[in-house]
N, C-alpha and C. Protein backbone atom coordinates (compact mmCIF):
# COMPACT_ATOMS: atom_id res chain seq x y z
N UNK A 1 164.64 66.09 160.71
CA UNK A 1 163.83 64.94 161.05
C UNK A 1 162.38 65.39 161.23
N UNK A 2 161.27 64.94 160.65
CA UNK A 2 159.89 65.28 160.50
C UNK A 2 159.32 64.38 161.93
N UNK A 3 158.65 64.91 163.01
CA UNK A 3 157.92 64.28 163.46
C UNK A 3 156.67 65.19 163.59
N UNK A 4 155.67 64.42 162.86
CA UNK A 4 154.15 65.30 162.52
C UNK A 4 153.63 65.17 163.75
N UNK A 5 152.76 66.35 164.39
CA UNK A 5 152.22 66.94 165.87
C UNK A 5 150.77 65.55 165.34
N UNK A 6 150.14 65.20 164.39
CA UNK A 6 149.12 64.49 164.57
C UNK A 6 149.36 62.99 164.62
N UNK A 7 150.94 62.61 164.71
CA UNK A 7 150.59 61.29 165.01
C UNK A 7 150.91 61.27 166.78
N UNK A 8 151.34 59.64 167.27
CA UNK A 8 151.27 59.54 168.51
C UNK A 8 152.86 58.19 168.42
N UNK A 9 153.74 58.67 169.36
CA UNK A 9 155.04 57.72 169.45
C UNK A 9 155.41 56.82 170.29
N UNK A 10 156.00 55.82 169.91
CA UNK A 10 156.76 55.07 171.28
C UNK A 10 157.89 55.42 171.44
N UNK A 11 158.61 55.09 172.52
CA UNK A 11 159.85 54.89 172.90
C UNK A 11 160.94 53.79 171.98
N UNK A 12 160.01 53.12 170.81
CA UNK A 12 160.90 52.44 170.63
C UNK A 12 161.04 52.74 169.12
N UNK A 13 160.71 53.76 168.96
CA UNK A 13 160.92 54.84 167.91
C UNK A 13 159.29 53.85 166.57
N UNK A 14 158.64 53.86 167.25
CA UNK A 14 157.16 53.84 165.71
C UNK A 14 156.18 54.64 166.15
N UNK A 15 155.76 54.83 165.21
CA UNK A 15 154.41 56.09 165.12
C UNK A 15 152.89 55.50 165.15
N UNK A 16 151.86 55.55 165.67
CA UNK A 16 150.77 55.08 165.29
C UNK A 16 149.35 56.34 165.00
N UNK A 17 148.47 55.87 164.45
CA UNK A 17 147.27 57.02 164.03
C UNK A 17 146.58 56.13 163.87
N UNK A 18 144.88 56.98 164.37
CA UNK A 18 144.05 56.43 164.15
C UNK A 18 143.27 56.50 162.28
N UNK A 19 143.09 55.40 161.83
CA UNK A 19 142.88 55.33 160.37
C UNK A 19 141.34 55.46 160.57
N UNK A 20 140.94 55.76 159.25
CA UNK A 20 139.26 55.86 158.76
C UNK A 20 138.36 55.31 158.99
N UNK A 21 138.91 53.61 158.58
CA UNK A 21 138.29 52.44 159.33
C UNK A 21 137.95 51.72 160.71
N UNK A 22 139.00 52.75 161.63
CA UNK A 22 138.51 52.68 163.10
C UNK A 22 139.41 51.84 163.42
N UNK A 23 140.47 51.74 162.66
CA UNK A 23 141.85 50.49 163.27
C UNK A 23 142.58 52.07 163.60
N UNK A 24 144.02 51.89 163.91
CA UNK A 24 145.03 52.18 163.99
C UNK A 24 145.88 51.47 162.95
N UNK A 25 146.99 52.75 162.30
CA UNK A 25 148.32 52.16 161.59
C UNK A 25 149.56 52.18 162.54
N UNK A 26 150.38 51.72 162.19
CA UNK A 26 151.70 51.90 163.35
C UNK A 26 152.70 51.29 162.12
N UNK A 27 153.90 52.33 162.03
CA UNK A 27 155.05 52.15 160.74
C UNK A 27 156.32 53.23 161.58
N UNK A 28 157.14 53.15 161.29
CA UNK A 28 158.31 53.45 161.62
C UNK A 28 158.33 55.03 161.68
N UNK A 29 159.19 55.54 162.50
CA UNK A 29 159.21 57.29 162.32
C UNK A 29 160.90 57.13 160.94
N UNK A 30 160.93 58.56 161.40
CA UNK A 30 161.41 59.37 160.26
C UNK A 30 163.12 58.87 160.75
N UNK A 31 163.53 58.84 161.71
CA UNK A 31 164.54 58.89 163.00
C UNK A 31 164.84 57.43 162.88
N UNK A 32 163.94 56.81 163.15
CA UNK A 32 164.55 55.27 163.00
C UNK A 32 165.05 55.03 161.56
N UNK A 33 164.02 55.41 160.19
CA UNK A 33 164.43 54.92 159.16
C UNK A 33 166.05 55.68 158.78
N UNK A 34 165.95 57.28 159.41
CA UNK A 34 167.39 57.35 159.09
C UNK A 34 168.53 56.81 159.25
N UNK A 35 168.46 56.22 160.86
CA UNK A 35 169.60 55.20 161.27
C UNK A 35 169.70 54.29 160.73
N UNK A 36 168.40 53.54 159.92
CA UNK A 36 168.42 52.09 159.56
C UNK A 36 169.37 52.14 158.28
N UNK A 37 169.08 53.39 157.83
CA UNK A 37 169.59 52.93 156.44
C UNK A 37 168.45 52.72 155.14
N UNK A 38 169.39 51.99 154.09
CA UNK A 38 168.52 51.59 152.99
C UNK A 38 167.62 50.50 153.63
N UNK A 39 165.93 50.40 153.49
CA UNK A 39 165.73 49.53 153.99
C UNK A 39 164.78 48.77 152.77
N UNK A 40 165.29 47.16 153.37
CA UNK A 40 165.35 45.85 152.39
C UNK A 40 164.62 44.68 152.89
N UNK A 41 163.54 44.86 154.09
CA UNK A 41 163.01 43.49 153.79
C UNK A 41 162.12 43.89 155.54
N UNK A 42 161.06 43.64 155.47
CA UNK A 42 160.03 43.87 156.55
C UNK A 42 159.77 42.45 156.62
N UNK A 43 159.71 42.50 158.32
CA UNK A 43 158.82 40.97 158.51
C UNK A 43 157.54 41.30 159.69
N UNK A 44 156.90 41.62 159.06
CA UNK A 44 155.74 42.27 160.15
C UNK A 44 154.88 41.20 160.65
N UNK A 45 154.41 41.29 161.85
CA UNK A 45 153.49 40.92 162.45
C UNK A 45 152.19 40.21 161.69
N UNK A 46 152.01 39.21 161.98
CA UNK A 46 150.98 38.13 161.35
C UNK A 46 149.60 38.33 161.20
N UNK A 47 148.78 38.41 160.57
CA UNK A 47 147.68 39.09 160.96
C UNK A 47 146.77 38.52 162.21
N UNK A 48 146.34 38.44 163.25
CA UNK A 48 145.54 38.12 164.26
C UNK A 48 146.48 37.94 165.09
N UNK A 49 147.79 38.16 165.43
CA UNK A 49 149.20 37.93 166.05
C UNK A 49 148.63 38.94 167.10
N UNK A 50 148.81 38.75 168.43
CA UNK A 50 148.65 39.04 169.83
C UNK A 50 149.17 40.44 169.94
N UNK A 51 149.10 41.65 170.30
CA UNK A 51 150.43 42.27 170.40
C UNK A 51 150.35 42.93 172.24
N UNK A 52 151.46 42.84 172.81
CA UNK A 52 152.01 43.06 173.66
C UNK A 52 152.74 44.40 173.93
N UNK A 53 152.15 45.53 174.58
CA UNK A 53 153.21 46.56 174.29
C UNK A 53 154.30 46.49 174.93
N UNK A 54 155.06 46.88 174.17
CA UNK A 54 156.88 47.09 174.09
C UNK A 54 157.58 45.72 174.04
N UNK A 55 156.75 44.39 173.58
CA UNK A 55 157.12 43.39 173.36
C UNK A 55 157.60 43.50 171.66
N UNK A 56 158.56 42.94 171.04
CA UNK A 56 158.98 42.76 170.17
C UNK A 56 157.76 41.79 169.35
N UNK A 57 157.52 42.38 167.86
CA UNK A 57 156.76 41.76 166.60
C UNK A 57 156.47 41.49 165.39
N UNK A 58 158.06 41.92 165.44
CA UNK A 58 158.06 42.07 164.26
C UNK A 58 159.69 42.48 163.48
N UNK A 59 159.66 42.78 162.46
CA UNK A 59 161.47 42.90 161.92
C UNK A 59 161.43 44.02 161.05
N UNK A 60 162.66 44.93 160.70
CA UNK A 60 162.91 45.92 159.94
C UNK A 60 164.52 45.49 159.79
N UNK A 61 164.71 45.21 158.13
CA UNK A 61 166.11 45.03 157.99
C UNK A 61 166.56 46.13 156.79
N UNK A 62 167.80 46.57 157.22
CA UNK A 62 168.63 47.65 156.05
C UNK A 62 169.80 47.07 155.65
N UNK A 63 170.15 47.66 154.63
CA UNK A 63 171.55 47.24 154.14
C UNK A 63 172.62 46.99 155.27
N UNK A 64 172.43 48.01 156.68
CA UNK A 64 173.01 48.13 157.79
C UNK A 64 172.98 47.02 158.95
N UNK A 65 171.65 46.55 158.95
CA UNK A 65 171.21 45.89 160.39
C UNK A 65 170.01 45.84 160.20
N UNK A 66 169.32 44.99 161.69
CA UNK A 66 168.18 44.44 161.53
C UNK A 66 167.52 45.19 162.79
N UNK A 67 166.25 45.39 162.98
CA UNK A 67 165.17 45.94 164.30
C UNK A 67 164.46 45.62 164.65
N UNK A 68 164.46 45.46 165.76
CA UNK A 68 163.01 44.48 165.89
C UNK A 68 161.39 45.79 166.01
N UNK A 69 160.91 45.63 165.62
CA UNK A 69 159.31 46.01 165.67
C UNK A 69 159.39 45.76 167.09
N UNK A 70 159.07 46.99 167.96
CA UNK A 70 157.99 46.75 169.31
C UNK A 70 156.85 46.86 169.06
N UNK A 71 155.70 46.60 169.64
CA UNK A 71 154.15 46.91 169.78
C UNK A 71 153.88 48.23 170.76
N UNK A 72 153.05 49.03 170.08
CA UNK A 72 152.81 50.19 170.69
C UNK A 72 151.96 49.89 172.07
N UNK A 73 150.64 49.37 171.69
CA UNK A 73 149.98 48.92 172.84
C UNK A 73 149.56 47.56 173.03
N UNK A 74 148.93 47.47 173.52
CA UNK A 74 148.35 45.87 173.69
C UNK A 74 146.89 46.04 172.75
N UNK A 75 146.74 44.89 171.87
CA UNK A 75 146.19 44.55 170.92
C UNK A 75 145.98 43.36 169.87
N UNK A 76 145.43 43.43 168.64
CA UNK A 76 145.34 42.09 167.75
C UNK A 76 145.75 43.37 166.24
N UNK A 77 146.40 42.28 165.52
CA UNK A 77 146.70 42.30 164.37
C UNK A 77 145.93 42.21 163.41
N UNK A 78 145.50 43.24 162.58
CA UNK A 78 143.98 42.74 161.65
C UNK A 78 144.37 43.02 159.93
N UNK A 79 145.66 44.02 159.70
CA UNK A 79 145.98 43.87 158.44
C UNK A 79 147.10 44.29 158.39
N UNK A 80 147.97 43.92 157.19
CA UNK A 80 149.46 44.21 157.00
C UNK A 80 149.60 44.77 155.66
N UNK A 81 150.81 45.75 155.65
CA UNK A 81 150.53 46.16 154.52
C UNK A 81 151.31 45.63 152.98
N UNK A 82 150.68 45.20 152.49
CA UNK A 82 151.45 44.57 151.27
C UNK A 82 151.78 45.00 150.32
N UNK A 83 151.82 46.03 150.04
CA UNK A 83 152.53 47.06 149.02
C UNK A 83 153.95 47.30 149.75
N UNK A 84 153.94 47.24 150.72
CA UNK A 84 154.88 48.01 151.31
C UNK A 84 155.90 46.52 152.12
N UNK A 85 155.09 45.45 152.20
CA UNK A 85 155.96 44.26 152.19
C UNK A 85 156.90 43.41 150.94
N UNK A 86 156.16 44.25 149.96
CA UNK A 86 156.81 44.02 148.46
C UNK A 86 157.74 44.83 148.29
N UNK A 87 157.54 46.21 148.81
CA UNK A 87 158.36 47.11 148.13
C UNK A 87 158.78 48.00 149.29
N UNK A 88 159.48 47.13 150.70
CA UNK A 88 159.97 48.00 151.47
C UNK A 88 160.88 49.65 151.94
N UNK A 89 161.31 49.73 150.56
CA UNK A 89 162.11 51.16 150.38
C UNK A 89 161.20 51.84 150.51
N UNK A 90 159.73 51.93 150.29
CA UNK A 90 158.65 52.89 150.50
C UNK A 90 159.09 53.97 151.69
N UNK A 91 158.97 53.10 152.75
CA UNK A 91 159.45 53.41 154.27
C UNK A 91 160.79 54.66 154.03
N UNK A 92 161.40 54.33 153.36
CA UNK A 92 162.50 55.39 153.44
C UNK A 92 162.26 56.75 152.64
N UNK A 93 161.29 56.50 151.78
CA UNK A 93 160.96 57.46 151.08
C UNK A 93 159.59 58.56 151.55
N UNK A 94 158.74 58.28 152.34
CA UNK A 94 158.22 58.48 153.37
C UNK A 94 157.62 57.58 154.22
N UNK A 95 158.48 57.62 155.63
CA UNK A 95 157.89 56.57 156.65
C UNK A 95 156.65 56.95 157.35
N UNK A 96 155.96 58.09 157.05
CA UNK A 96 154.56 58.32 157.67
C UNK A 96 153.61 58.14 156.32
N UNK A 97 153.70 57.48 155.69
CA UNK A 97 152.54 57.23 154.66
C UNK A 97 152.99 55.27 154.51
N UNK A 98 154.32 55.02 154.87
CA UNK A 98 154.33 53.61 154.80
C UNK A 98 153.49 52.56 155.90
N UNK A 99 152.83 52.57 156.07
CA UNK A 99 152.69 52.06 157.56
C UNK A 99 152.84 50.71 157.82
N UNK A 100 153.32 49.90 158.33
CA UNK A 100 153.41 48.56 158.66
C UNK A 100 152.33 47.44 158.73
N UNK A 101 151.32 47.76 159.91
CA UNK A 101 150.87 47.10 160.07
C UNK A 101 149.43 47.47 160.17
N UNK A 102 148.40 47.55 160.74
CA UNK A 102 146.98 48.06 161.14
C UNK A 102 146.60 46.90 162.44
N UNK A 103 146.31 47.53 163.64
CA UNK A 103 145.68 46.99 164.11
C UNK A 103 144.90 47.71 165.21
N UNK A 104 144.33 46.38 165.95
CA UNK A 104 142.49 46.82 167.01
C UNK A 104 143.20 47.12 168.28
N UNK A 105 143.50 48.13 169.04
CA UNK A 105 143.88 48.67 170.21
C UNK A 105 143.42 47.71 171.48
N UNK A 106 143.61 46.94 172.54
CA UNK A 106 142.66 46.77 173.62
C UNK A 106 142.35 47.43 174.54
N UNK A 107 142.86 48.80 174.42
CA UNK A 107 142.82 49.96 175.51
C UNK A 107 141.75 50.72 174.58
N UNK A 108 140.75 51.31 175.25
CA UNK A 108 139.71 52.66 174.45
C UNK A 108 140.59 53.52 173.96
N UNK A 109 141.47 54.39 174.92
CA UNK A 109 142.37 55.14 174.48
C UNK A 109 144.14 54.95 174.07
N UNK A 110 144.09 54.55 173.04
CA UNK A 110 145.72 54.34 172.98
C UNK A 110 146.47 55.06 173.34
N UNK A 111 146.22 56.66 172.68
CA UNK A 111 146.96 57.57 171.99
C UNK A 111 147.50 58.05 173.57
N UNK A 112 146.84 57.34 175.15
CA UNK A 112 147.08 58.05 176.09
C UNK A 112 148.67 57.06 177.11
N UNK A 113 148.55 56.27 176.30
CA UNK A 113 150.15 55.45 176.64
C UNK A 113 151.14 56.14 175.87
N UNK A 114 150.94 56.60 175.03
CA UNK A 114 151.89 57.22 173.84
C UNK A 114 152.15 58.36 174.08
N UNK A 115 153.82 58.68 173.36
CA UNK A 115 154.59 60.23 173.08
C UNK A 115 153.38 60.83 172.21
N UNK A 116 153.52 62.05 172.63
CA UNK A 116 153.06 63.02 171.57
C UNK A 116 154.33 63.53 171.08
N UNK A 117 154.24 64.27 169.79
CA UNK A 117 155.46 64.58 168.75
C UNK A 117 156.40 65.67 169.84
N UNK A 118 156.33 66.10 170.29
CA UNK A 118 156.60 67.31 171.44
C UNK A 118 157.99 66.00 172.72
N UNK A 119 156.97 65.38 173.59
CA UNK A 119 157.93 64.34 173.75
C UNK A 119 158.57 63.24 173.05
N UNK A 120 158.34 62.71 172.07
CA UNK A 120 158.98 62.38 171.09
C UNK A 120 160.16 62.81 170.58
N UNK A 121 160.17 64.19 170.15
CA UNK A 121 161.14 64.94 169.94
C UNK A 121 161.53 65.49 170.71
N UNK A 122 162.30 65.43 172.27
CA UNK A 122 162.55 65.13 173.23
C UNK A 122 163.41 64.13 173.88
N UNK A 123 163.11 62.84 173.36
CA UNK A 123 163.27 61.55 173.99
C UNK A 123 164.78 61.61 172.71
N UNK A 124 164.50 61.56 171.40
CA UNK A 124 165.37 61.64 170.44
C UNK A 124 166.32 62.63 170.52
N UNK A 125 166.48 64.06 170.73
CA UNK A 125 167.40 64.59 171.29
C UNK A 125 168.23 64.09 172.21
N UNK A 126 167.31 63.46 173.26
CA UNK A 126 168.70 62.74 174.74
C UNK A 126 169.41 61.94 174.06
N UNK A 127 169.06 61.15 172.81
CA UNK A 127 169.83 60.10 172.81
C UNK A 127 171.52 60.32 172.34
């Protein structure tokens, strides 16, 4: 299971990084997509959609079952990704280049609510 030391995790197994443009991405880890399975159909978060952390926002469905998307932190929704809403298997083929969603943090520092890969990989062992 790959969890890269430069991104930042939740508890409810998604990854987020800060992107180029000064948003954040947030897309599934490596760990969730394995459990999920083949995966077949994203329903992500709306663009300007509120987000709430550890509130549910969203959907991840596999041949197996369905997940709900938590929100990493509290924030707004500013882009989704549509390559990857077309062609959801992306995610399984690498889930750190698929990313879900992009959005504007309302905290300065996100990355300081969040697992680092260290506890991350940690939290996934207990389970």
């Amino acid at each position: 299971m790959r969890t890269p030391e430069s991104l930042r995790y939740s508890t409810e197994h998604l990854w987020t990084k800060p992107s180029a443009d000064g948003l954040w991405e947030a897309g599934i880890t490596d760990y969730a997509q394995d459990l999920l399975g083949d995966i077949v159909f994203i329903d992500a978060p709306a663009m300007g959609t509120t987000l709430s952390a550890g509130k549910a926002c969203g959907l991840v469905e596999s041949v197996k079952t369905g997940s709900d998307l938590h929100a990493l932190v509290d924030g707004e929704v500013v882009e989704i990704n549509q390559t990857l809403i077309n062609t959801p298997e992306l995610i399984n083929e690498d889930p750190y280049k698929a990313w879900i969603f992009k959005y504007k943090p309302s905290v300065a520092n996100p990355e300081v609510e969040l697992l680092s890969a260290e506890a991350y990989k940690a939290l996934i062992n207990d389970l």
